[in-house]
C-alpha atoms as a PDB file:
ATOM      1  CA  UNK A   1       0.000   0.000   0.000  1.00  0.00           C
ATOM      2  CA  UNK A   2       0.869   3.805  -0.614  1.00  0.00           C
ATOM      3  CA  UNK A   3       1.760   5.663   3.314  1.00  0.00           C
ATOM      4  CA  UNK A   4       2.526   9.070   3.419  1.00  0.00           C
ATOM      5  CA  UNK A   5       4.830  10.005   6.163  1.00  0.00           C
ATOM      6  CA  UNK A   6       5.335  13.546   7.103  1.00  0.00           C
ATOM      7  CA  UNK A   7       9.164  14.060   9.013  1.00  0.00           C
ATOM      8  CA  UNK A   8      10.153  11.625   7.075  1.00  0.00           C
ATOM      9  CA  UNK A   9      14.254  12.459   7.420  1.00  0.00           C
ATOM     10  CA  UNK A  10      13.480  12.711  11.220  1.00  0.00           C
ATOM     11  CA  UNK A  11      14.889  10.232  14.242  1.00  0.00           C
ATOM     12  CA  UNK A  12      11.519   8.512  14.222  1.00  0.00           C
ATOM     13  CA  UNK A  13      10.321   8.968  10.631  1.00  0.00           C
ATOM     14  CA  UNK A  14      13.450   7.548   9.425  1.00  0.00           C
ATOM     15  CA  UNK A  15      13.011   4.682  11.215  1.00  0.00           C
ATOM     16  CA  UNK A  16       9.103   3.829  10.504  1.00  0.00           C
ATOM     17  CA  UNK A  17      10.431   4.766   6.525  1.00  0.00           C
ATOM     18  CA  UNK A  18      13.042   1.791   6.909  1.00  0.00           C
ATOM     19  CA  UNK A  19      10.238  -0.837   7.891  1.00  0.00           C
ATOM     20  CA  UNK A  20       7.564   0.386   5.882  1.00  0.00           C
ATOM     21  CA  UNK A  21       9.778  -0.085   2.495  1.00  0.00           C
ATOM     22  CA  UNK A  22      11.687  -3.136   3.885  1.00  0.00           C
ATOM     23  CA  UNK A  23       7.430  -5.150   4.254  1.00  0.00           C
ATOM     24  CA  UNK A  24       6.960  -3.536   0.362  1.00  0.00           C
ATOM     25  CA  UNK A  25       4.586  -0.623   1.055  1.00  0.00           C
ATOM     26  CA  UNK A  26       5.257   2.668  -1.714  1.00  0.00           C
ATOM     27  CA  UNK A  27       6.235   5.393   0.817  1.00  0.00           C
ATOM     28  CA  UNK A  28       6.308   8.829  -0.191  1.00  0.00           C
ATOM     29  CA  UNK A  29       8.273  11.343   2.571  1.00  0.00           C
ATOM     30  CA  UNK A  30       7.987  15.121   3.238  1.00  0.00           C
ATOM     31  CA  UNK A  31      10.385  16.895   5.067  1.00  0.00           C
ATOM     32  CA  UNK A  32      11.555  20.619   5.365  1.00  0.00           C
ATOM     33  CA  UNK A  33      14.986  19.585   6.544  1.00  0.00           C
ATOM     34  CA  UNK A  34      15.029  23.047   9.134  1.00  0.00           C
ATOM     35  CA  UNK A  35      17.571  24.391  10.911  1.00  0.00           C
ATOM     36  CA  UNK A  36      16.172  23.210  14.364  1.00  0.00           C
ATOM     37  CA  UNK A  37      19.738  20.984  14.120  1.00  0.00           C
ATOM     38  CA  UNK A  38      21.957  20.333  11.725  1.00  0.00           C
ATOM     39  CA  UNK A  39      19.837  19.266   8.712  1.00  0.00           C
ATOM     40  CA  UNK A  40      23.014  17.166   8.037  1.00  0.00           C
ATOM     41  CA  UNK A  41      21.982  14.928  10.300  1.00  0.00           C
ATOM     42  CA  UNK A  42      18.574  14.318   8.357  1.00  0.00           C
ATOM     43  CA  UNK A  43      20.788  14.027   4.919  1.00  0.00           C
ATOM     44  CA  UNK A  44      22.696  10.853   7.329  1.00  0.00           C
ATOM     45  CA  UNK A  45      19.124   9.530   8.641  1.00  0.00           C
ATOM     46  CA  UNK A  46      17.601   8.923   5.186  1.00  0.00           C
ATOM     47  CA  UNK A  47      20.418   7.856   3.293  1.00  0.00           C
ATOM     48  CA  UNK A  48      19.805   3.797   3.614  1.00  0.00           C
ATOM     49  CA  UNK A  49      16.196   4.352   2.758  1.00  0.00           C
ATOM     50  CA  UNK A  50      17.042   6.202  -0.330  1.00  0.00           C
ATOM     51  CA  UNK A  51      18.929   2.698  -1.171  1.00  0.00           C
ATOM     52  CA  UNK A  52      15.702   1.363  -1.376  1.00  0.00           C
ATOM     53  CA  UNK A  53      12.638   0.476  -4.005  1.00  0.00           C
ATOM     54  CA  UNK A  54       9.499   2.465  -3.288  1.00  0.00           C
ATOM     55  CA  UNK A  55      10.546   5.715  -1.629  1.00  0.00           C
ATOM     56  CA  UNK A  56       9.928   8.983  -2.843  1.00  0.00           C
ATOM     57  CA  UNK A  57      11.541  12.159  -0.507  1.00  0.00           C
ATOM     58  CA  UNK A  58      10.358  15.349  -1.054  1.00  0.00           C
ATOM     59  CA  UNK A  59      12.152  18.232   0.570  1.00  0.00           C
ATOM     60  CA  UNK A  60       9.105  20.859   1.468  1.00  0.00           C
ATOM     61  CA  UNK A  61       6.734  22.015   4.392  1.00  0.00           C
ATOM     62  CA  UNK A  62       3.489  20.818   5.776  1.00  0.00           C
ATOM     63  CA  UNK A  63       2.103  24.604   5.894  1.00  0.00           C
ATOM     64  CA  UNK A  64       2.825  24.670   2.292  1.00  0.00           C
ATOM     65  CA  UNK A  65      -1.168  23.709   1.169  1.00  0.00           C
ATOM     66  CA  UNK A  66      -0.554  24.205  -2.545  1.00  0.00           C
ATOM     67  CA  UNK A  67       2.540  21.728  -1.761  1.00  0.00           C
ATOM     68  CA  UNK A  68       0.511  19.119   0.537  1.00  0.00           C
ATOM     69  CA  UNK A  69      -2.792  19.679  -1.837  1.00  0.00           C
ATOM     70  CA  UNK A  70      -0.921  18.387  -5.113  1.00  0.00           C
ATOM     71  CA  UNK A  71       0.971  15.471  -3.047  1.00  0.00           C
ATOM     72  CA  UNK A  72      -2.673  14.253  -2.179  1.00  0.00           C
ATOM     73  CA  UNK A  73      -4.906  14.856  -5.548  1.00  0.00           C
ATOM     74  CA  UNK A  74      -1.900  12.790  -7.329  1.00  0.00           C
ATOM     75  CA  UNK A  75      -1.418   9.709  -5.285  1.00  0.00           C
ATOM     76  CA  UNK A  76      -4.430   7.692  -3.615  1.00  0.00           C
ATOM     77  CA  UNK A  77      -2.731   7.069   0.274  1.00  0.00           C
ATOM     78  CA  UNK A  78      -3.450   4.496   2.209  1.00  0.00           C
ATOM     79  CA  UNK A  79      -2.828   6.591   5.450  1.00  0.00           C
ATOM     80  CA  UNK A  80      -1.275   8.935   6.630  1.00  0.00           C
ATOM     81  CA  UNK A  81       1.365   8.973   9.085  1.00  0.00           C
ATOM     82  CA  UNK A  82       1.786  12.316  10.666  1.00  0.00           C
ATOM     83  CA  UNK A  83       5.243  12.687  12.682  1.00  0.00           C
ATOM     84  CA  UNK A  84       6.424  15.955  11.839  1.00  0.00           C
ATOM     85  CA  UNK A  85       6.642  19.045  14.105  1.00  0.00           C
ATOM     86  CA  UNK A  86       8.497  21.315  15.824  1.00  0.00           C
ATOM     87  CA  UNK A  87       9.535  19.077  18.910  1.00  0.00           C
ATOM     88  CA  UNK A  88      11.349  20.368  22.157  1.00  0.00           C
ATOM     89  CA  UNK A  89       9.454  21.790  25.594  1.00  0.00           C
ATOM     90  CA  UNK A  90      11.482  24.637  26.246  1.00  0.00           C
ATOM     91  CA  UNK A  91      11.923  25.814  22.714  1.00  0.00           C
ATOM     92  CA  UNK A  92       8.593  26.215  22.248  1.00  0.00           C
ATOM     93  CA  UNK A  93       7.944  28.765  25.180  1.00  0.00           C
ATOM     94  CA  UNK A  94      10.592  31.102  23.348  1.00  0.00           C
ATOM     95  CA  UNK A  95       9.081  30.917  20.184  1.00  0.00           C
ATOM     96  CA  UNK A  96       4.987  29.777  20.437  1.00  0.00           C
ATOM     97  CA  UNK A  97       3.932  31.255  17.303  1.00  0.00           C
ATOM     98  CA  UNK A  98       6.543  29.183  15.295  1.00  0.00           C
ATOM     99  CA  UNK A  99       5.436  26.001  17.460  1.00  0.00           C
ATOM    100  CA  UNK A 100       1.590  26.722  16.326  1.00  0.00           C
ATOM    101  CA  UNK A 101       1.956  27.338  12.668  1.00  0.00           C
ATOM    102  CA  UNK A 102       4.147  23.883  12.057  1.00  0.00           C
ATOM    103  CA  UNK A 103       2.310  21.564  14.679  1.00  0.00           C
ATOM    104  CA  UNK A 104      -1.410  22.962  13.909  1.00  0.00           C
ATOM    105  CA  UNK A 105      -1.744  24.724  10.800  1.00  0.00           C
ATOM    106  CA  UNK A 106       0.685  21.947   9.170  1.00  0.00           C
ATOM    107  CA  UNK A 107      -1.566  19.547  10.800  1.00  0.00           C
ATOM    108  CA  UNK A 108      -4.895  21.242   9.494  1.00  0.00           C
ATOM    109  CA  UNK A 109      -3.418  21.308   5.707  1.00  0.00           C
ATOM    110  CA  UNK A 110      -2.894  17.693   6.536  1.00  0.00           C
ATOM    111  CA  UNK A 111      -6.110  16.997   7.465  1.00  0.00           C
ATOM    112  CA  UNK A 112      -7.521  19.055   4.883  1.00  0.00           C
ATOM    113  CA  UNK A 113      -6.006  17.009   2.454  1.00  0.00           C
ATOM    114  CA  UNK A 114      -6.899  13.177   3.857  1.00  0.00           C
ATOM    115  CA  UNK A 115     -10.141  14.075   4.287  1.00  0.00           C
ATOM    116  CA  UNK A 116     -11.315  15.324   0.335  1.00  0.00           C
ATOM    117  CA  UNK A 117      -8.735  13.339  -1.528  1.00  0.00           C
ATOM    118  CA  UNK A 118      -9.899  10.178   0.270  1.00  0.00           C
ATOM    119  CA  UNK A 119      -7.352   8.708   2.922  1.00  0.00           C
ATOM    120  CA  UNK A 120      -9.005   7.090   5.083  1.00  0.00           C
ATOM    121  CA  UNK A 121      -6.862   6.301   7.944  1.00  0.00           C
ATOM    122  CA  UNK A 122      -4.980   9.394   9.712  1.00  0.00           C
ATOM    123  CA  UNK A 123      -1.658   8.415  12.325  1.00  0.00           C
ATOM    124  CA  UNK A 124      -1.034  11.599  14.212  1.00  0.00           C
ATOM    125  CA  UNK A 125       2.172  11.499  16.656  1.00  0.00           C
ATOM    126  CA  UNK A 126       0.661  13.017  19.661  1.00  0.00           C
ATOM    127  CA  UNK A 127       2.990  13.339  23.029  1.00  0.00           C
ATOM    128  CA  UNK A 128       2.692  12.595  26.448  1.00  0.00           C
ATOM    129  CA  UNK A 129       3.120  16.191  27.690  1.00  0.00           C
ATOM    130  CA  UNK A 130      -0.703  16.373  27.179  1.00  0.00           C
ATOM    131  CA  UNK A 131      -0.899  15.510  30.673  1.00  0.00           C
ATOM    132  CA  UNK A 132       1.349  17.921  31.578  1.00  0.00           C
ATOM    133  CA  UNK A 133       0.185  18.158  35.635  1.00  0.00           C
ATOM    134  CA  UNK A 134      -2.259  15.446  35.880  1.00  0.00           C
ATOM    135  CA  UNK A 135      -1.848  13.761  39.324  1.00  0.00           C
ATOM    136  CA  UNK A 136      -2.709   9.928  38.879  1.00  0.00           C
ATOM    137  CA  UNK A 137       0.062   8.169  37.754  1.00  0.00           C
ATOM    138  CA  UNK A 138       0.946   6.376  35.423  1.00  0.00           C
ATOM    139  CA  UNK A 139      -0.731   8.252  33.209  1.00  0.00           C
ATOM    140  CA  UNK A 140      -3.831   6.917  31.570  1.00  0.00           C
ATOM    141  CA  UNK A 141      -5.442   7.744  28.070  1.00  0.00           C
ATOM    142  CA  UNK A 142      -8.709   8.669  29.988  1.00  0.00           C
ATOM    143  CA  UNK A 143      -7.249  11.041  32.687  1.00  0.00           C
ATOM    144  CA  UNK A 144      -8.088  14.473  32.146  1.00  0.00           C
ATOM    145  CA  UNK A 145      -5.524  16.386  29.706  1.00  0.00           C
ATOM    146  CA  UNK A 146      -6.606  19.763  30.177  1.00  0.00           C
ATOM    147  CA  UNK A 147      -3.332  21.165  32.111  1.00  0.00           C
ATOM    148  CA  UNK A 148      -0.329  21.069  29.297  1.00  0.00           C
ATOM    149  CA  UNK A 149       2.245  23.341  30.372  1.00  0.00           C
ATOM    150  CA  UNK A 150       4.086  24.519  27.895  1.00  0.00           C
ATOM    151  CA  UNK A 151       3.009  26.177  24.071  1.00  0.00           C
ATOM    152  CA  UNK A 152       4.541  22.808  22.848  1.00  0.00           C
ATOM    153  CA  UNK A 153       1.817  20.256  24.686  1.00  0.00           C
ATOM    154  CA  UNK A 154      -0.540  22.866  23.771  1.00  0.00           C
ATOM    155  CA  UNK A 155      -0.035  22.075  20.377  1.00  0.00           C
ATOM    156  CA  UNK A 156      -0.352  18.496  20.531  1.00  0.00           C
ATOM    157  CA  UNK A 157      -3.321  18.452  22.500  1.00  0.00           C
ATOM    158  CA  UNK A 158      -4.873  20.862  20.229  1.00  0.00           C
ATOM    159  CA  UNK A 159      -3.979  18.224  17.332  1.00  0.00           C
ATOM    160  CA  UNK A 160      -5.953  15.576  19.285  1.00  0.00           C
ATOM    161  CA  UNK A 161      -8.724  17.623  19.269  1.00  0.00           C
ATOM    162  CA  UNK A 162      -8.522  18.341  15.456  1.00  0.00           C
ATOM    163  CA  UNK A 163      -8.496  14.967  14.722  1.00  0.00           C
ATOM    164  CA  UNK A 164     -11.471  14.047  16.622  1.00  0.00           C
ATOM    165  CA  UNK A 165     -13.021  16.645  14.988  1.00  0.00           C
ATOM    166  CA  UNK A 166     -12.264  15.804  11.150  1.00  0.00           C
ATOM    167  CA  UNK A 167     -13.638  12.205  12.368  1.00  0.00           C
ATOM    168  CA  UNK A 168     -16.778  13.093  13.279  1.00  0.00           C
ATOM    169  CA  UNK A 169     -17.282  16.188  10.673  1.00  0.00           C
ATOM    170  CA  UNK A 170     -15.597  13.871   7.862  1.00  0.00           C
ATOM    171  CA  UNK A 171     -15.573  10.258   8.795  1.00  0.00           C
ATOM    172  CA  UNK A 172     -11.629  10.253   8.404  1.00  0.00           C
ATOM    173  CA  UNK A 173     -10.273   7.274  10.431  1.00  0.00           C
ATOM    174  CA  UNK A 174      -7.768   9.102  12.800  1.00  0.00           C
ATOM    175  CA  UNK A 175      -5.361   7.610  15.856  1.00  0.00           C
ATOM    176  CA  UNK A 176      -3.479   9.800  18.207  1.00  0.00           C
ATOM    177  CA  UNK A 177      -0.431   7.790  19.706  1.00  0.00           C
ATOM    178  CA  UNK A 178       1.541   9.727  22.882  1.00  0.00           C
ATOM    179  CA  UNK A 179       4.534   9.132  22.395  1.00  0.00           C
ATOM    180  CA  UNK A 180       6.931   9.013  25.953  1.00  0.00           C
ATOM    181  CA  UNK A 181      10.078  10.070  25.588  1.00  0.00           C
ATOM    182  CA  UNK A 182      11.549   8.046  22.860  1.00  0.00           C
ATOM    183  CA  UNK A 183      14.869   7.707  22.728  1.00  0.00           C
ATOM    184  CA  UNK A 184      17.486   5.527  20.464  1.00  0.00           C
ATOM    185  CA  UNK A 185      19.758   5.809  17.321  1.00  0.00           C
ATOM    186  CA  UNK A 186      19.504   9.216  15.378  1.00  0.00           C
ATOM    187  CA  UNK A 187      17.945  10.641  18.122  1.00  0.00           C
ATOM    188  CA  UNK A 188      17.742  14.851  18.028  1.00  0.00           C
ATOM    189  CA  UNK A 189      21.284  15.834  19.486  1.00  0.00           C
ATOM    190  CA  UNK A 190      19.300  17.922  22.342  1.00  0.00           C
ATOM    191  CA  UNK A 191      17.857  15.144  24.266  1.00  0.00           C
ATOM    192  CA  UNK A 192      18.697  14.301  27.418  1.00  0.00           C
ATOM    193  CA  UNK A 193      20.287  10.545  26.644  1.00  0.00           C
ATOM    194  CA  UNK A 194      21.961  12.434  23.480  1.00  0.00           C
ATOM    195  CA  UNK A 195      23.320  14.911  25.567  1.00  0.00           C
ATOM    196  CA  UNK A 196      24.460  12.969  28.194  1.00  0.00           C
ATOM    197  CA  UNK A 197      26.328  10.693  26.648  1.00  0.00           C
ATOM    198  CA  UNK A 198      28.023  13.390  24.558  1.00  0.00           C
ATOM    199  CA  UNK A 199      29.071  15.098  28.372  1.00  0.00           C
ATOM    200  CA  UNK A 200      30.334  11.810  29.668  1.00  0.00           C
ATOM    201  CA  UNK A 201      32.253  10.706  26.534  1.00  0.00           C
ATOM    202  CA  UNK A 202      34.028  14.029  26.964  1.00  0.00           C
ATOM    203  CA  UNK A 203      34.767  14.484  30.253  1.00  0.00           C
ATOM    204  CA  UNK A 204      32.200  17.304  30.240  1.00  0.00           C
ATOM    205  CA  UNK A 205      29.585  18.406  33.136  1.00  0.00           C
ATOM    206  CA  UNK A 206      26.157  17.172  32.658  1.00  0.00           C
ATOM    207  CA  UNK A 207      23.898  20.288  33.587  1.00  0.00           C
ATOM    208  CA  UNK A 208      20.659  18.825  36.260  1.00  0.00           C
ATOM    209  CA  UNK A 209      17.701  20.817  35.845  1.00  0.00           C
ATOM    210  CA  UNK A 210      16.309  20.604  39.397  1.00  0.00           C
ATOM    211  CA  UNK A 211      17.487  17.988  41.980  1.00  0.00           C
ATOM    212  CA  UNK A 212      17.471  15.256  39.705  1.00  0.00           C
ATOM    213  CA  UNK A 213      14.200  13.241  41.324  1.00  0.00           C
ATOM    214  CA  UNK A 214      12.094  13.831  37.713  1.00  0.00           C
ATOM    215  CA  UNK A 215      10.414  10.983  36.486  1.00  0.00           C
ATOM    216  CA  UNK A 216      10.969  10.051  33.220  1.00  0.00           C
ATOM    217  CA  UNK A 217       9.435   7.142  30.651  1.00  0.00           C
ATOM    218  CA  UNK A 218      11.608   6.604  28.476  1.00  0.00           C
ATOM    219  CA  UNK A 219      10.798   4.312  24.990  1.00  0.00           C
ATOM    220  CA  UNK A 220      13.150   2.466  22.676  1.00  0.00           C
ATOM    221  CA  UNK A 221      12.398   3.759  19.047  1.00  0.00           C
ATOM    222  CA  UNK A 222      11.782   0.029  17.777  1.00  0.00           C
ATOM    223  CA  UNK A 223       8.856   0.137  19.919  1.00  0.00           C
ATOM    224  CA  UNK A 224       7.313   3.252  19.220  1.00  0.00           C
ATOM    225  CA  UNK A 225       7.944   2.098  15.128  1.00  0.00           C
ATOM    226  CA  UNK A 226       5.800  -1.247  15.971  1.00  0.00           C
ATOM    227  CA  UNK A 227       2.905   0.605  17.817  1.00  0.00           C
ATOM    228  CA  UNK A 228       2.900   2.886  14.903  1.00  0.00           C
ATOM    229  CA  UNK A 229       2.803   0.253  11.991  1.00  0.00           C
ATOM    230  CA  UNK A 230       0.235  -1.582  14.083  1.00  0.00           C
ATOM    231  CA  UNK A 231      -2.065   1.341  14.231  1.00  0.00           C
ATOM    232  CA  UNK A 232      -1.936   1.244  10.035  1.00  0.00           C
ATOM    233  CA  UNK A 233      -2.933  -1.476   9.724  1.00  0.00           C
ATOM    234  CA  UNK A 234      -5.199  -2.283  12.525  1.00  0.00           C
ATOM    235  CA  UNK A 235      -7.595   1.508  10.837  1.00  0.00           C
ATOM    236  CA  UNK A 236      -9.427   2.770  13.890  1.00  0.00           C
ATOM    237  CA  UNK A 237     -12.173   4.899  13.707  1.00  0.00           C
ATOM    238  CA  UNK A 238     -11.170   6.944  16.237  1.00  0.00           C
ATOM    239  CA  UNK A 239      -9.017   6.662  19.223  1.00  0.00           C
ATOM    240  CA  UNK A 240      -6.065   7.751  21.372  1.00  0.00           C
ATOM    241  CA  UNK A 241      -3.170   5.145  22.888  1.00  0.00           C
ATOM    242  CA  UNK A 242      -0.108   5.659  24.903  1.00  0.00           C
ATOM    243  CA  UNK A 243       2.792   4.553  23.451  1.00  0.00           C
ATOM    244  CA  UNK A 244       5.545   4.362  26.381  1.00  0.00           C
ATOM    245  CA  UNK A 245       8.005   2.265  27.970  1.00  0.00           C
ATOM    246  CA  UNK A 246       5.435   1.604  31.375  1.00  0.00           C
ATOM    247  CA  UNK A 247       8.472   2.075  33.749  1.00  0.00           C
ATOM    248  CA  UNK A 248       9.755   4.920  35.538  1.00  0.00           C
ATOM    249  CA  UNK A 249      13.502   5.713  36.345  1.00  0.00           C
ATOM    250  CA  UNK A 250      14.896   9.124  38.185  1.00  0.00           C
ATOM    251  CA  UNK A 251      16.584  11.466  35.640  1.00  0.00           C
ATOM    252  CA  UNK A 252      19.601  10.941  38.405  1.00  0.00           C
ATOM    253  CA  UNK A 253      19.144   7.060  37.805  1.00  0.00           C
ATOM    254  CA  UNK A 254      19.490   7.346  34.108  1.00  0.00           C
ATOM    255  CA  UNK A 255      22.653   9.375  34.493  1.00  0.00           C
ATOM    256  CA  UNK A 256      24.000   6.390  36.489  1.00  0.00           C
ATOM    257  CA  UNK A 257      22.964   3.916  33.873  1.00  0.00           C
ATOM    258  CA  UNK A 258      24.799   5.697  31.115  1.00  0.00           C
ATOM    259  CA  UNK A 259      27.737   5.548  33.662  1.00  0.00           C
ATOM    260  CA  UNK A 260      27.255   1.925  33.680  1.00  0.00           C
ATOM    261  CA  UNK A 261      27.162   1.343  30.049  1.00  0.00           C
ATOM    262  CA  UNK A 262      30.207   3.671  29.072  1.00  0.00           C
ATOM    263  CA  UNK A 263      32.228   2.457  32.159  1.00  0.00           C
ATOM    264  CA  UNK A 264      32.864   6.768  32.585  1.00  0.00           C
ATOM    265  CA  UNK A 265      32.131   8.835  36.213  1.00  0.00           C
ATOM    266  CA  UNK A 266      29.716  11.453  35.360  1.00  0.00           C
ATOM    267  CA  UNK A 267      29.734  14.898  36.147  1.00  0.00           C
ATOM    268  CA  UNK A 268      27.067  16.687  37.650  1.00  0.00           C
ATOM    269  CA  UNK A 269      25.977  20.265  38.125  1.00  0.00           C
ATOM    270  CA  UNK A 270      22.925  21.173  39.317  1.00  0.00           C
ATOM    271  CA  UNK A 271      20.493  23.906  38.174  1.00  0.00           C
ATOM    272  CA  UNK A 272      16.989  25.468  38.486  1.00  0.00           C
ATOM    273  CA  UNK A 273      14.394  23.419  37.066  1.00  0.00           C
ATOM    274  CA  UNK A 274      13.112  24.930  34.153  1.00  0.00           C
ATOM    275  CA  UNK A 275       9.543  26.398  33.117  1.00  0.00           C
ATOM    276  CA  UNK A 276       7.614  23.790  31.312  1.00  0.00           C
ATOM    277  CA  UNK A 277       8.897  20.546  32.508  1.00  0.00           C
ATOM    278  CA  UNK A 278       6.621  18.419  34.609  1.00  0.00           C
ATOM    279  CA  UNK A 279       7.741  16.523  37.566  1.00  0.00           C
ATOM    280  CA  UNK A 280       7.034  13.019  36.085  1.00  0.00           C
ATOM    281  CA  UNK A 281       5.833  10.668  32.782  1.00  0.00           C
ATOM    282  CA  UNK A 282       4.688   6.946  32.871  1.00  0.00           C
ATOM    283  CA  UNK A 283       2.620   5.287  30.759  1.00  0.00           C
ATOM    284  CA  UNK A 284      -0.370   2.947  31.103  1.00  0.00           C
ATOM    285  CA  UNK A 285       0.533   0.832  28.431  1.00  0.00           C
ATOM    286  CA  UNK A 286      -2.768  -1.870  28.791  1.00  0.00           C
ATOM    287  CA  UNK A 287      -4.817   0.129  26.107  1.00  0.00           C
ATOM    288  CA  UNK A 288      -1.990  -0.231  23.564  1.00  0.00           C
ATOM    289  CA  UNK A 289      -1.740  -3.961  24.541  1.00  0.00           C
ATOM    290  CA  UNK A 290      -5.078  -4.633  24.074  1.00  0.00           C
ATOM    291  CA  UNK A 291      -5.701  -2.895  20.783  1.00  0.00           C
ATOM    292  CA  UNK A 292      -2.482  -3.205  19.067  1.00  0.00           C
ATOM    293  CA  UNK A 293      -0.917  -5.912  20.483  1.00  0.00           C
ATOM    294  CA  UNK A 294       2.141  -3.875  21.269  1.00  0.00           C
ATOM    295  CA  UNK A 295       3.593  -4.098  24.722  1.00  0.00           C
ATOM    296  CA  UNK A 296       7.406  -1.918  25.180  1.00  0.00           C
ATOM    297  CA  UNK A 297       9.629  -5.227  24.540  1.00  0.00           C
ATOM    298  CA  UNK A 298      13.117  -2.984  24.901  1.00  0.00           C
ATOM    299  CA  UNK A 299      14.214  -2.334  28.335  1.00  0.00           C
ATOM    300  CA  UNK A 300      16.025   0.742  28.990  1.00  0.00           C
ATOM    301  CA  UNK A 301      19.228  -1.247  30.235  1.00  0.00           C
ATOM    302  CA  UNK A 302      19.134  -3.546  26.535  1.00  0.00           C
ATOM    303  CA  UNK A 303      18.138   0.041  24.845  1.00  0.00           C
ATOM    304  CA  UNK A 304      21.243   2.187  26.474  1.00  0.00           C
ATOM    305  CA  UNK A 305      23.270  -0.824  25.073  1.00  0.00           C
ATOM    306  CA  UNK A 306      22.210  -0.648  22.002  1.00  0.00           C
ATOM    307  CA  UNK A 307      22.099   2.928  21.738  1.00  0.00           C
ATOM    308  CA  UNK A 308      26.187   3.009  22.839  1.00  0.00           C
ATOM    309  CA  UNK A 309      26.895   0.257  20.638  1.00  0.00           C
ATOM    310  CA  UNK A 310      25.448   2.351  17.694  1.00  0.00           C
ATOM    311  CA  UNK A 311      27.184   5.503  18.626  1.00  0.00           C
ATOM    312  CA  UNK A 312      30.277   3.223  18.587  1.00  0.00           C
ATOM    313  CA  UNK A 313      29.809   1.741  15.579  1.00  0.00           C
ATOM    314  CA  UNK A 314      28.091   4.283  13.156  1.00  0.00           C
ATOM    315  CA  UNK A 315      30.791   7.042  13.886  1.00  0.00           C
ATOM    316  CA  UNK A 316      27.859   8.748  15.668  1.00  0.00           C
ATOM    317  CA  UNK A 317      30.461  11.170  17.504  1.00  0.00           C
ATOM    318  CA  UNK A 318      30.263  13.628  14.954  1.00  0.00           C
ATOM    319  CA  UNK A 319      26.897  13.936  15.023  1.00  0.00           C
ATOM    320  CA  UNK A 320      26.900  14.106  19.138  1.00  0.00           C
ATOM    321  CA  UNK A 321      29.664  16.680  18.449  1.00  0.00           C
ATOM    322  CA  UNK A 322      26.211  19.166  17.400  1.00  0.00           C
ATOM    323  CA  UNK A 323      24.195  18.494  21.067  1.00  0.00           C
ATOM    324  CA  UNK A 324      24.924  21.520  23.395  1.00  0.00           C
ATOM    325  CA  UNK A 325      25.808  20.629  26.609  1.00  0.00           C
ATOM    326  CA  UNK A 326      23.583  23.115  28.796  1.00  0.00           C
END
């Protein structure tokens, strides 16, 4: 079948690319290649796919609707899998007009598009900082999510909401998956595992926001690809899943993993917690069991391993060399 995939040169749009072509679907990417990092690093994440039959890349934007409009009157999709958007909590609170025009007006051109050219089955990549403050942990697809702190959750949750909607106005098939802190090889050279590693491979401090006590649910990209595939082809009518790792470790506790795995004594300096973050994420993951048959299978001790092993092998260091350290 024919998938669109929106952040296609992305960490996690590379990777759903890869799987889609290598079980014979026609895949046809978008991607702007910004400047949010090194677009370099995209060029790197979609070169293997490029290798093989089926793909189609397009460098352009989502907001672009006379770009999107023509991608969808000229190909018949079989879904749609929406991953791209500006990502990143903080980032978003110094710049939340950028952060609405790519994550909602992107979406709505998206949206647009599925629902008169006839896709009927719409993957949006939602994110667990919907919850943002909600109490009752972990966190469960039916607990309220009506206290996202930050421009960025804002966004997402407002993409939710727009999906709902263009089910029940339009009858588009649409699935929201939050996504909890995903994590793995070609991950964005700001996150947290990224960036850590980078400080303790160089000697460098690692900069604490807070006291280190944050909770944090962390999931290996391979699972976050099968919970996404599995939504494809399972064509809900409407719903929204977690997609997380269902366990918990301290942001301190992660650190000391990472010491574990490179064998290296980290460095620590402590700072103010920053605005937007939220004191902890963990997933329910028995909706996503039950409906797609997708239960996290990587551990975070196997995925640090693997993620190491891939820095170590892949000459990843130069791309690590982009993360900032504070």
């Amino acid at each position: 079948m024919k998938i669109f995939v929106s952040g296609a040169a992305g960490f996690i749009g590379s990777h759903v690319v890869e799987k889609l072509l290598a079980r014979g679907d026609e895949v046809i990417g978008l991607d702007d290649f910004n400047d949010y990092y090194d677009p370099e690093i995209k060029h790197r994440n979609v070169a293997l796919a490029q290798t093989m039959r089926g793909y189609t890349l397009i460098e352009g934007d989502i907001r672009d609707t006379k770009l999107v409009n023509n991608l969808f009157k000229h190909n018949r999709f079989r879904a749609v899998i929406h991953l791209a958007a500006r990502a990143g909590v903080r980032p978003s609170i110094a710049n939340p007009a950028l952060y609405e025009a790519a994550n909602v007006q992107g979406l709505l051109n998206l949206l647009e598009a599925s629902a008169h050219d006839g896709c009927p089955d719409f993957i949006f990549a939602s994110s667990s900082s919907v919850y943002g403050l909600s109490p009752r942990l972990p966190w469960r697809e039916d607990d309220h999510a009506d206290c996202p702190i930050s421009p960025y959750a804002i966004t997402k949750r407002a993409g939710e909401l727009l999906c709902f909607n263009y089910h029940k106005i339009y009858g588009l098939h649409t699935c929201a998956l939050r996504f909890f802190t995903v994590y793995g090889p070609r991950q964005r050279p700001e996150m947290a595992i990224a960036k850590f590693f980078k400080a303790i491979l160089e000697g460098s401090p690692i900069h604490v926001y807070g006291d280190g006590s944050a909770l944090r649910d962390f999931t290996y990209v391979d699972d976050i690809v099968e919970g996404l595939l599995s939504a494809v082809d399972h064509s809900f009518a409407n719903e929204i899943i977690n997609l997380g790792g269902a366990h918990t470790v301290t942001v301190q506790e992660l650190i000391q993993k990472i010491s574990g795995v490179t064998g290296r004594s980290p460095k620590l300096v402590f700072e103010p917690a920053k605005p937007g973050d939220v004191p902890a994420t963990w997933a329910d993951s028995t909706k996503a069991e039950a409906l797609l048959g997708q239960a996290p299978k990587v551990s975070l001790d196997e995925g640090l391993e693997r993620y190491y092993k891939w820095l170590q092998n892949s000459g990843a260091k130069a791309v690590l060399a982009e993360a900032p350290l504070n």
